[in-house]
C-alpha atoms as a PDB file:
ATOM      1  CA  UNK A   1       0.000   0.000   0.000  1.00  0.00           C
ATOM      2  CA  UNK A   2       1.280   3.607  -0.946  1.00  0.00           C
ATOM      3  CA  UNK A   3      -0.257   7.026   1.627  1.00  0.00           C
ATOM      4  CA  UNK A   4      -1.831   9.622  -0.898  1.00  0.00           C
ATOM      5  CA  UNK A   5      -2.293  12.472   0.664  1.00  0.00           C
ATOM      6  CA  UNK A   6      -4.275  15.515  -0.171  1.00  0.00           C
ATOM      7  CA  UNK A   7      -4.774  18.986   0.683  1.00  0.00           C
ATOM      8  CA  UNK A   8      -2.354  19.740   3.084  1.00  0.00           C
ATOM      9  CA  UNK A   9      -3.270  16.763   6.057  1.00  0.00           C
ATOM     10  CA  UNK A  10      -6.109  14.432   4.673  1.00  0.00           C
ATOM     11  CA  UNK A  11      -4.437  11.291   3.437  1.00  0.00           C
ATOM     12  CA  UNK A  12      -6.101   8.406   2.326  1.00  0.00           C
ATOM     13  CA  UNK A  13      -4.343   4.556   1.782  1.00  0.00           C
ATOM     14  CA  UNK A  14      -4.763   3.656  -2.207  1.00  0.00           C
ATOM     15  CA  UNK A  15      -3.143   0.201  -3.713  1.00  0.00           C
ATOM     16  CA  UNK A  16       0.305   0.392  -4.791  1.00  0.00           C
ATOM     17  CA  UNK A  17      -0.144  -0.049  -8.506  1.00  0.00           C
ATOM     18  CA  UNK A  18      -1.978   3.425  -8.290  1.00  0.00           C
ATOM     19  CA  UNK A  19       1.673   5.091  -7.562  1.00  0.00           C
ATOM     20  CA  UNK A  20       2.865   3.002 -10.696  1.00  0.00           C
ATOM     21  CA  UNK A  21       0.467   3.787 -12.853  1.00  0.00           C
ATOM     22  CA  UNK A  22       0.343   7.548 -11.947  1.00  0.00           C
ATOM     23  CA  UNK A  23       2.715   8.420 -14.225  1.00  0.00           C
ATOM     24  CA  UNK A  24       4.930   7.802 -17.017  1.00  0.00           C
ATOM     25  CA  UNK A  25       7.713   8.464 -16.429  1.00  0.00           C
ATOM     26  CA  UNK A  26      10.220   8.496 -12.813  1.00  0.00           C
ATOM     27  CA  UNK A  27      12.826  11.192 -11.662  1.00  0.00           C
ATOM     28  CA  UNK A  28      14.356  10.832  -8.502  1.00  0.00           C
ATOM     29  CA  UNK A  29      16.628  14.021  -6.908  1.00  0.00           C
ATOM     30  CA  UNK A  30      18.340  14.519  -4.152  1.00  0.00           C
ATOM     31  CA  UNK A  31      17.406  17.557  -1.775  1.00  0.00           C
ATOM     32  CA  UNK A  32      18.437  18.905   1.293  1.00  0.00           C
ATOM     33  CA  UNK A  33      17.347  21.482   3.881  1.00  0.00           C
ATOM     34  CA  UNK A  34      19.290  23.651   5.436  1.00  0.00           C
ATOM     35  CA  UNK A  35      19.185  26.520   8.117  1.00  0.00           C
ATOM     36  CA  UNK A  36      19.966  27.188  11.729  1.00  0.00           C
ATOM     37  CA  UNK A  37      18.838  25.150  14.496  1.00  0.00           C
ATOM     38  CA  UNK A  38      15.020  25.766  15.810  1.00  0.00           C
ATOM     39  CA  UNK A  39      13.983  27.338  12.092  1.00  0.00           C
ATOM     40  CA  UNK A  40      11.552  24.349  11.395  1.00  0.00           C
ATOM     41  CA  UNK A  41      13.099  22.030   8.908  1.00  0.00           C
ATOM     42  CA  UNK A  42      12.814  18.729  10.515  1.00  0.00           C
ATOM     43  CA  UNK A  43       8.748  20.065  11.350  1.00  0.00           C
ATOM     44  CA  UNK A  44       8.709  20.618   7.115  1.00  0.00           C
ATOM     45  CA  UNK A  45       9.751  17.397   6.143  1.00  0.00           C
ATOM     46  CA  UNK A  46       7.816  15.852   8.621  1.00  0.00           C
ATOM     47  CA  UNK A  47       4.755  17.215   7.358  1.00  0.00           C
ATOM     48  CA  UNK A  48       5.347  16.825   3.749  1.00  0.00           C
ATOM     49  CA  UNK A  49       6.014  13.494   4.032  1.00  0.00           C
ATOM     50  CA  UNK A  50       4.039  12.239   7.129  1.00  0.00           C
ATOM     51  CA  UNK A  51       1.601  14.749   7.150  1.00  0.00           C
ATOM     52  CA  UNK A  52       2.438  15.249  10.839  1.00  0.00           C
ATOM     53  CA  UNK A  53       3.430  17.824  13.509  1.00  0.00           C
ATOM     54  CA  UNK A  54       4.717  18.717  17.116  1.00  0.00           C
ATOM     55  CA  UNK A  55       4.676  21.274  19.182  1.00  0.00           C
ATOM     56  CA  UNK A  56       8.233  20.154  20.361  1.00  0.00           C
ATOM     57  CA  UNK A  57      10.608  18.585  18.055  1.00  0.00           C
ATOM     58  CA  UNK A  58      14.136  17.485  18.759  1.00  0.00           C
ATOM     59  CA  UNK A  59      17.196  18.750  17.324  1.00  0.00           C
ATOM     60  CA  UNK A  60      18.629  16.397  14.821  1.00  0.00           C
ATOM     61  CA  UNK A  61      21.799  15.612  15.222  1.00  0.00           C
ATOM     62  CA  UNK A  62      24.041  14.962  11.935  1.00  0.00           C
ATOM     63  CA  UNK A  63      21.480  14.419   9.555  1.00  0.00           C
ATOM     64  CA  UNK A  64      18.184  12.436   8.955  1.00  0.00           C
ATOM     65  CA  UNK A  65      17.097  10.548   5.474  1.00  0.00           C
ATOM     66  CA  UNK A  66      13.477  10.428   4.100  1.00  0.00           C
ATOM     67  CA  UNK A  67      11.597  10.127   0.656  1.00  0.00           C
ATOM     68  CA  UNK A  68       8.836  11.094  -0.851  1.00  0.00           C
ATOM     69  CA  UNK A  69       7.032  11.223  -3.900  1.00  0.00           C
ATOM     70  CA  UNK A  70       5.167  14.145  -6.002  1.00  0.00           C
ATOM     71  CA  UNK A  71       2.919  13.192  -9.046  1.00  0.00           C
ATOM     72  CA  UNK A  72       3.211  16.045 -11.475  1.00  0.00           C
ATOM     73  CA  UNK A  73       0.636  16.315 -14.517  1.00  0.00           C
ATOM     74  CA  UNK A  74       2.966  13.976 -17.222  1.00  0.00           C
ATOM     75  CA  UNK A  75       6.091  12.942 -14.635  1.00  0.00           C
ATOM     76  CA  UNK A  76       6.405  11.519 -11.111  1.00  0.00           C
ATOM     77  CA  UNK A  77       9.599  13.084  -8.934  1.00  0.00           C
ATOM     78  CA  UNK A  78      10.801  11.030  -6.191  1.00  0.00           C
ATOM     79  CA  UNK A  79      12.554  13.293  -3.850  1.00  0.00           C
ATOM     80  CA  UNK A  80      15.659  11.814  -1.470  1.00  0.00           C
ATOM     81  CA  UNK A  81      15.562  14.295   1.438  1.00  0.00           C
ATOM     82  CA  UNK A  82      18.394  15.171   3.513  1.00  0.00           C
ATOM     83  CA  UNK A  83      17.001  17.000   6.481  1.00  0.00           C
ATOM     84  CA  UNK A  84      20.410  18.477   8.038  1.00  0.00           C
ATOM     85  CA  UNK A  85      21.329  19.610  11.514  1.00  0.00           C
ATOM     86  CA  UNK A  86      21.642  23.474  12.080  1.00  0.00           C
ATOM     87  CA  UNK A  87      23.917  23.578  15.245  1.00  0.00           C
ATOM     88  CA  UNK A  88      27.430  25.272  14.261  1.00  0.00           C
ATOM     89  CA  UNK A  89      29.126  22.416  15.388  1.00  0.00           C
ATOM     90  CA  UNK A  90      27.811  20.230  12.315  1.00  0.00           C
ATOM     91  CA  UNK A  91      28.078  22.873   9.700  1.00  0.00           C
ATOM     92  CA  UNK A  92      31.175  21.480   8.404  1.00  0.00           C
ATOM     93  CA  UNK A  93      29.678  18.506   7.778  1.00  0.00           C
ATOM     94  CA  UNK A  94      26.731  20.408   5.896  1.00  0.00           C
ATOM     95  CA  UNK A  95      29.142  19.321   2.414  1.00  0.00           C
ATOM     96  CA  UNK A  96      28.834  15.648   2.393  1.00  0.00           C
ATOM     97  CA  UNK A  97      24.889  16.102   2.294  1.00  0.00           C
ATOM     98  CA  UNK A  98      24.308  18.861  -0.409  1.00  0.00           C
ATOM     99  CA  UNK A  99      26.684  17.271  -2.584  1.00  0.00           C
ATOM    100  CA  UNK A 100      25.384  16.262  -5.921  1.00  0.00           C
ATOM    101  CA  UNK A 101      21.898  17.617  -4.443  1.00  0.00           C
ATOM    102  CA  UNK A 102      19.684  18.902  -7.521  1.00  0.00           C
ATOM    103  CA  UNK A 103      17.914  20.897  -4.896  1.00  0.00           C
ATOM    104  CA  UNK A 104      17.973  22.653  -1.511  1.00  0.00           C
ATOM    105  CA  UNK A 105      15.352  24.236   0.548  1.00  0.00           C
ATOM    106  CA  UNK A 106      17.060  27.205   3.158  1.00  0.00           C
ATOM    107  CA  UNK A 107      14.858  28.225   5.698  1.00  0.00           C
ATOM    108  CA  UNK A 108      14.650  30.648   8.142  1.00  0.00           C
ATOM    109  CA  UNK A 109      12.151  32.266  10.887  1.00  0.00           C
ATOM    110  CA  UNK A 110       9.806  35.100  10.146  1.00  0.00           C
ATOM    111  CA  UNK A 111      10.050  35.511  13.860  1.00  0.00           C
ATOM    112  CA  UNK A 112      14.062  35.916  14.454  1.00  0.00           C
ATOM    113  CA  UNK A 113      16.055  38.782  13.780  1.00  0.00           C
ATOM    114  CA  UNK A 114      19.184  40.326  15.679  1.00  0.00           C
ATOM    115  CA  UNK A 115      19.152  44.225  16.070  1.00  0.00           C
ATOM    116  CA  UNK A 116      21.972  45.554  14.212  1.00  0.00           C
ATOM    117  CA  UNK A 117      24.931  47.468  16.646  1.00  0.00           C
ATOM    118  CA  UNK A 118      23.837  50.723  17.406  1.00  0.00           C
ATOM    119  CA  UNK A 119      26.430  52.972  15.509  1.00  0.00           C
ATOM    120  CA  UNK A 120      27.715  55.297  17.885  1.00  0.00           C
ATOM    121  CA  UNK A 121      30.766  54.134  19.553  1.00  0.00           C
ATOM    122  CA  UNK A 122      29.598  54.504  23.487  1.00  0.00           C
ATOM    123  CA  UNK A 123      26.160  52.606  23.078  1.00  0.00           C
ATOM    124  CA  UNK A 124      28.260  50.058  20.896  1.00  0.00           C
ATOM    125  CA  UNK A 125      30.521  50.055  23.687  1.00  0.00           C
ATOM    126  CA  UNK A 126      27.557  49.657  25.860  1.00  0.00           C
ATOM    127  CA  UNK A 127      25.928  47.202  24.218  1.00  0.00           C
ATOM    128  CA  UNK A 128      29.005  44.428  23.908  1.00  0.00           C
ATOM    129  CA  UNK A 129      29.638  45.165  27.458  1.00  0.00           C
ATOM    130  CA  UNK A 130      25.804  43.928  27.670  1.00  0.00           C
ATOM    131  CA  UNK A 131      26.185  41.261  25.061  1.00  0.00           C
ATOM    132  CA  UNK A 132      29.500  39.828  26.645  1.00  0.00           C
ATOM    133  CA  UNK A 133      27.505  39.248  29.953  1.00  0.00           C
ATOM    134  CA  UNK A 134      24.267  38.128  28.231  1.00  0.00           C
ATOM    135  CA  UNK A 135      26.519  35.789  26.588  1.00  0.00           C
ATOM    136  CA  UNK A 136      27.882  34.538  30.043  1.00  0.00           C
ATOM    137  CA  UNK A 137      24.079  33.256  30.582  1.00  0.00           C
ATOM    138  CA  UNK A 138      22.848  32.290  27.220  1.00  0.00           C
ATOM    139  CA  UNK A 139      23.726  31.263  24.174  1.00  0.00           C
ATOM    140  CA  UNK A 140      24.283  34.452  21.300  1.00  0.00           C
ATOM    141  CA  UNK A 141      20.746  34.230  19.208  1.00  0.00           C
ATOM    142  CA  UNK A 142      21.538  33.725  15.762  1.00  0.00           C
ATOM    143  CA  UNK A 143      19.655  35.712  12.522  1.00  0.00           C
ATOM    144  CA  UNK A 144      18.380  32.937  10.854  1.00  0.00           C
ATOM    145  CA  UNK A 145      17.716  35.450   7.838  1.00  0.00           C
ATOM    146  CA  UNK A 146      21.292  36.664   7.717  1.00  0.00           C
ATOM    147  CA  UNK A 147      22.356  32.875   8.437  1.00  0.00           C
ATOM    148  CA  UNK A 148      20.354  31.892   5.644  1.00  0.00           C
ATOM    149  CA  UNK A 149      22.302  34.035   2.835  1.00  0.00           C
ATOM    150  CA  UNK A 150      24.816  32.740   4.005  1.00  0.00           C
ATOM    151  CA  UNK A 151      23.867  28.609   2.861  1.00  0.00           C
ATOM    152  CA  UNK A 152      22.559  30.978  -0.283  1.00  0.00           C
ATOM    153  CA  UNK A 153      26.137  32.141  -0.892  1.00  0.00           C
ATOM    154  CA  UNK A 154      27.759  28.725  -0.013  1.00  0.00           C
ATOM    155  CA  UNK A 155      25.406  26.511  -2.259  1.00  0.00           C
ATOM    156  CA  UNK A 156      25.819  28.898  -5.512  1.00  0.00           C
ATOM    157  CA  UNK A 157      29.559  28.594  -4.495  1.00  0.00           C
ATOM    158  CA  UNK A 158      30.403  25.236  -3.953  1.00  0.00           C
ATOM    159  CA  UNK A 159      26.775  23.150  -4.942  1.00  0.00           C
ATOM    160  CA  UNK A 160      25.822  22.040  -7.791  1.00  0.00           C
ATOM    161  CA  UNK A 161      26.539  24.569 -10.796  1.00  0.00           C
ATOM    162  CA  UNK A 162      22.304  23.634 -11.744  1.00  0.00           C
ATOM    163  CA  UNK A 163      20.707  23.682  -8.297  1.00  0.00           C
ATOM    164  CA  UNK A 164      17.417  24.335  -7.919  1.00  0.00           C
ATOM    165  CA  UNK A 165      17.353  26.816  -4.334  1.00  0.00           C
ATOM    166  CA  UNK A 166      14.579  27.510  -2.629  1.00  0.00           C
ATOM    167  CA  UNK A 167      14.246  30.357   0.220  1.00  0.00           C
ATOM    168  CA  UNK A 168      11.462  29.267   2.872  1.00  0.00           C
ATOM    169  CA  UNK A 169      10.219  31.886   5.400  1.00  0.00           C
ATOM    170  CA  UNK A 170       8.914  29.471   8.159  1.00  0.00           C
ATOM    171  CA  UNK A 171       6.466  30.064  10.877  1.00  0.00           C
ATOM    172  CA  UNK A 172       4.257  32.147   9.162  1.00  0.00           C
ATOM    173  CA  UNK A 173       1.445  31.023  11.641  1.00  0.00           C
ATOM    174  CA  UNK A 174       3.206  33.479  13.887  1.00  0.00           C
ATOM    175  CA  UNK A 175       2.305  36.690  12.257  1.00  0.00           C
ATOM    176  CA  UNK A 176       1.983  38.726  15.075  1.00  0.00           C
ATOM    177  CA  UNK A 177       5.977  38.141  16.058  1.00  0.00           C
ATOM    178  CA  UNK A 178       7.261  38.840  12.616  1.00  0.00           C
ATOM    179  CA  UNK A 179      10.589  40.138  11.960  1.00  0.00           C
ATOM    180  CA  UNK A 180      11.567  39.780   8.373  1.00  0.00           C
ATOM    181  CA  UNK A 181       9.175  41.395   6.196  1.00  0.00           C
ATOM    182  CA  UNK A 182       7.812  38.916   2.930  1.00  0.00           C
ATOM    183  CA  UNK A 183       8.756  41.751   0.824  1.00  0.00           C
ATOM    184  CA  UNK A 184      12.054  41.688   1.224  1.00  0.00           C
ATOM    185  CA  UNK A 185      13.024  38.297   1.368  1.00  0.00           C
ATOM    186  CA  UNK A 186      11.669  38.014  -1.907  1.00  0.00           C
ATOM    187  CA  UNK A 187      13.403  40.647  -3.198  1.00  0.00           C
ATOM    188  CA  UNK A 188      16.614  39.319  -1.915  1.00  0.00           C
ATOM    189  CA  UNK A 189      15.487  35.783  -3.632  1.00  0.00           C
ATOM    190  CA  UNK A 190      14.708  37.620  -7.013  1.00  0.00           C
ATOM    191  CA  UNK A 191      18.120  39.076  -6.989  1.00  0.00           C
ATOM    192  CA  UNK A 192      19.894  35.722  -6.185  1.00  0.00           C
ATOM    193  CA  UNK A 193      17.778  33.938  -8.475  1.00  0.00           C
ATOM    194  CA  UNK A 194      16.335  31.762  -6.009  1.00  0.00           C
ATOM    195  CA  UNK A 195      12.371  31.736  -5.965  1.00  0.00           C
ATOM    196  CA  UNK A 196      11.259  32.571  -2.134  1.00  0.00           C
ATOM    197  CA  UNK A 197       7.765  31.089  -0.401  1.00  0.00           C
ATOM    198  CA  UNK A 198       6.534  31.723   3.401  1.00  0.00           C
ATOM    199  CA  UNK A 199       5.552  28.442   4.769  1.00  0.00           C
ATOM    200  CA  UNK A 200       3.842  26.864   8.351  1.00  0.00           C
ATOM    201  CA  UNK A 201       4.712  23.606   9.277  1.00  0.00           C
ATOM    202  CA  UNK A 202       2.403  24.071  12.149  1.00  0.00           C
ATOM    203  CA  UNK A 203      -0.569  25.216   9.775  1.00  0.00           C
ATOM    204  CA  UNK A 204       0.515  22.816   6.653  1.00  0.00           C
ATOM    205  CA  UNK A 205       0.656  26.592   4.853  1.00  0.00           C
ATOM    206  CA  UNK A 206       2.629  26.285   1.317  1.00  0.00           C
ATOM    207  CA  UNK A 207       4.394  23.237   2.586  1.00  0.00           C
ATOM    208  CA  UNK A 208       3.304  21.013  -0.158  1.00  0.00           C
ATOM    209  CA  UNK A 209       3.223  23.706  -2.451  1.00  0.00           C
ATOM    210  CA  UNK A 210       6.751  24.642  -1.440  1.00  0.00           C
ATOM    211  CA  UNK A 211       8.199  20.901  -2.668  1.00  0.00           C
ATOM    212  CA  UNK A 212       5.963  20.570  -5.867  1.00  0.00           C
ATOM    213  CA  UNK A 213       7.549  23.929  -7.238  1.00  0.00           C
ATOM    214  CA  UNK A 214      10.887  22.535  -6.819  1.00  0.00           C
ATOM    215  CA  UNK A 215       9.442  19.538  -8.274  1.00  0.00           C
ATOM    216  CA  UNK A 216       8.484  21.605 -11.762  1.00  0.00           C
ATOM    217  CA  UNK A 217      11.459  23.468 -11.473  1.00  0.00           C
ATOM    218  CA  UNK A 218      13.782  20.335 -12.003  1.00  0.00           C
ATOM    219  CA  UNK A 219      15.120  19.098 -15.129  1.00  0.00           C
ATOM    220  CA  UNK A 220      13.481  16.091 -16.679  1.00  0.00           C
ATOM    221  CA  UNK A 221      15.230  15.315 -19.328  1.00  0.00           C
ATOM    222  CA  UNK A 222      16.477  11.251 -18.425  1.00  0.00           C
ATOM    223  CA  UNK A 223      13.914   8.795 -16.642  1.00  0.00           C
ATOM    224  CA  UNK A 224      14.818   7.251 -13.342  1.00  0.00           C
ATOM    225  CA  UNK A 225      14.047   3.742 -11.828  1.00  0.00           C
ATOM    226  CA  UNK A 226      10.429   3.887 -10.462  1.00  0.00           C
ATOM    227  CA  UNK A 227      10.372   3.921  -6.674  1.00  0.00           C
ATOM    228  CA  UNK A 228      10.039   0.901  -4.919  1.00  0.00           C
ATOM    229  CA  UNK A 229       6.723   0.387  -4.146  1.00  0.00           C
ATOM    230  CA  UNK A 230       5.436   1.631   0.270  1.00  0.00           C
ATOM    231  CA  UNK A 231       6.553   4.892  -0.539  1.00  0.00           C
ATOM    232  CA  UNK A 232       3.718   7.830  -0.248  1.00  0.00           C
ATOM    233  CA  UNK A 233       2.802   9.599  -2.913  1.00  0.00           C
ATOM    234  CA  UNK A 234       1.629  13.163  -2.875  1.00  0.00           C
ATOM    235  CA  UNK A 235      -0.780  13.845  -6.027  1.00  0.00           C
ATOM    236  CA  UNK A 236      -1.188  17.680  -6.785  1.00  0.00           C
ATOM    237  CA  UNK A 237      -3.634  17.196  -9.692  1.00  0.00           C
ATOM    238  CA  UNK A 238      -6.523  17.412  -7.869  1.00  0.00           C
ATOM    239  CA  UNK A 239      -6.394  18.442  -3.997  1.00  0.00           C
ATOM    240  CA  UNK A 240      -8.895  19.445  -1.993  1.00  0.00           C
ATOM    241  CA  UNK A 241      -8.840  22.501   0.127  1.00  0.00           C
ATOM    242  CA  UNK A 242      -7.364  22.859   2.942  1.00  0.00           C
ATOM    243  CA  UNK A 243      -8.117  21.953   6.723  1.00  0.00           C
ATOM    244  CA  UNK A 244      -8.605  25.054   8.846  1.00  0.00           C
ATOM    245  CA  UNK A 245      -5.763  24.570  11.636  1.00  0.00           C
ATOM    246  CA  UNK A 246      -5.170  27.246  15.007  1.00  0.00           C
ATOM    247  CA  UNK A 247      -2.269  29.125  14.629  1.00  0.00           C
ATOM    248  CA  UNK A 248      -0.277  30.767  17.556  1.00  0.00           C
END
């Protein structure tokens, strides 16, 4: 048996030849997410390809493997996802997993920003005297925005030359907290040329909307091996609308 799901939570269990027959032909890419730690990606892939969320989710540590499949009007795309940690002490293992990746997702959170240094040189003064004992207590908070252009800059660099990047704004269910404005992290995507979308994990919001662009943004130019079959299969033909969720 192969999960169909529809919408963005309703799934429903059809036969296994139905993912066979859905299409014609098979691509299968690797993709990976990447961002800092606490942005959401784990709570992404999770709901793409479970359908699931929680309130608390671990931290993953290293890296963690799943699949999933999209069926496309004429293709299928079976996408081998590579759900990466975003503590500092793994980044320099961040390589080994977008290697040879056709695409990458970089998220961030609407809700996390670090104000700048004031400029004038006694509040600056003031402020890492502040920050040096803040620092004593907690950890420094990171600007997963900032953070993010930075896996931007480091995938067009040293990914693959054809990479399909995607820059997702996550937690959008929490509105009322925002700190990075839609507007411009979409103008920062147009002038990367990256394509940008705001997403919920929480809500299900543009999450499978979010992988099936990717999906029609890849090159299909040499069939794949079909998946084997107890994968699920997301089919964005025909979905039905969405289930009203709470949002924080």
């Amino acid at each position: 048996l192969s999960v169909q799901k529809w919408g963005k939570g309703a799934v429903c269990v059809l036969p296994a030849v139905t993912m066979a027959a859905a299409s014609s032909r098979v691509f299968q890419f690797k993709l990976v997410l990447l961002g800092d730690s606490a942005v959401g990606k784990s709570s992404l892939v999770l709901r793409f390809v479970r359908g699931q969320f929680f309130e608390y989710q671990e931290s993953t540590i290293g890296a963690a493997f799943l699949t999933q499949t999209v069926a496309l009007n004429d293709t299928t795309v079976k996408f081998e996802i590579w759900d990466t940690a975003g503590q500092e002490r793994y980044h320099s293992l961040a390589p080994m997993y977008y290697r040879g990746a056709a695409a990458a997702i970089v998220v961030y959170d609407i809700t996390n920003r670090v104000r700048p240094t004031p400029c004038c040189p006694f509040l600056a003064h003031a402020h890492q005297t502040r920050s040096s004992h803040a620092r004593r207590e907690r950890p420094t908070p990171q600007d997963t925005f900032q953070r993010a252009k930075q896996w931007v800059k480091e995938l067009q660099r040293q990914g693959n030359p054809n990479i399909v990047i995607a820059l997702a704004g996550n937690k959008s269910d929490l509105n009322s907290k925002r700190k990075v404005e839609p507007e411009e992290a979409e103008s920062y995507a147009n002038d990367n040329g990256i394509f940008f979308m705001e997403t919920s994990a929480k809500t299900a919001t543009n999450v499978n909307e979010l992988f099936v662009a990717i999906a029609r943004k890849l090159p299909k130019n040499t069939p794949q091996p079909r998946p084997g079959g107890g994968q699920s299969l997301v089919n964005v033909q025909s979905q039905a609308p969405a289930e009203k969720k709470g949002c924080c």
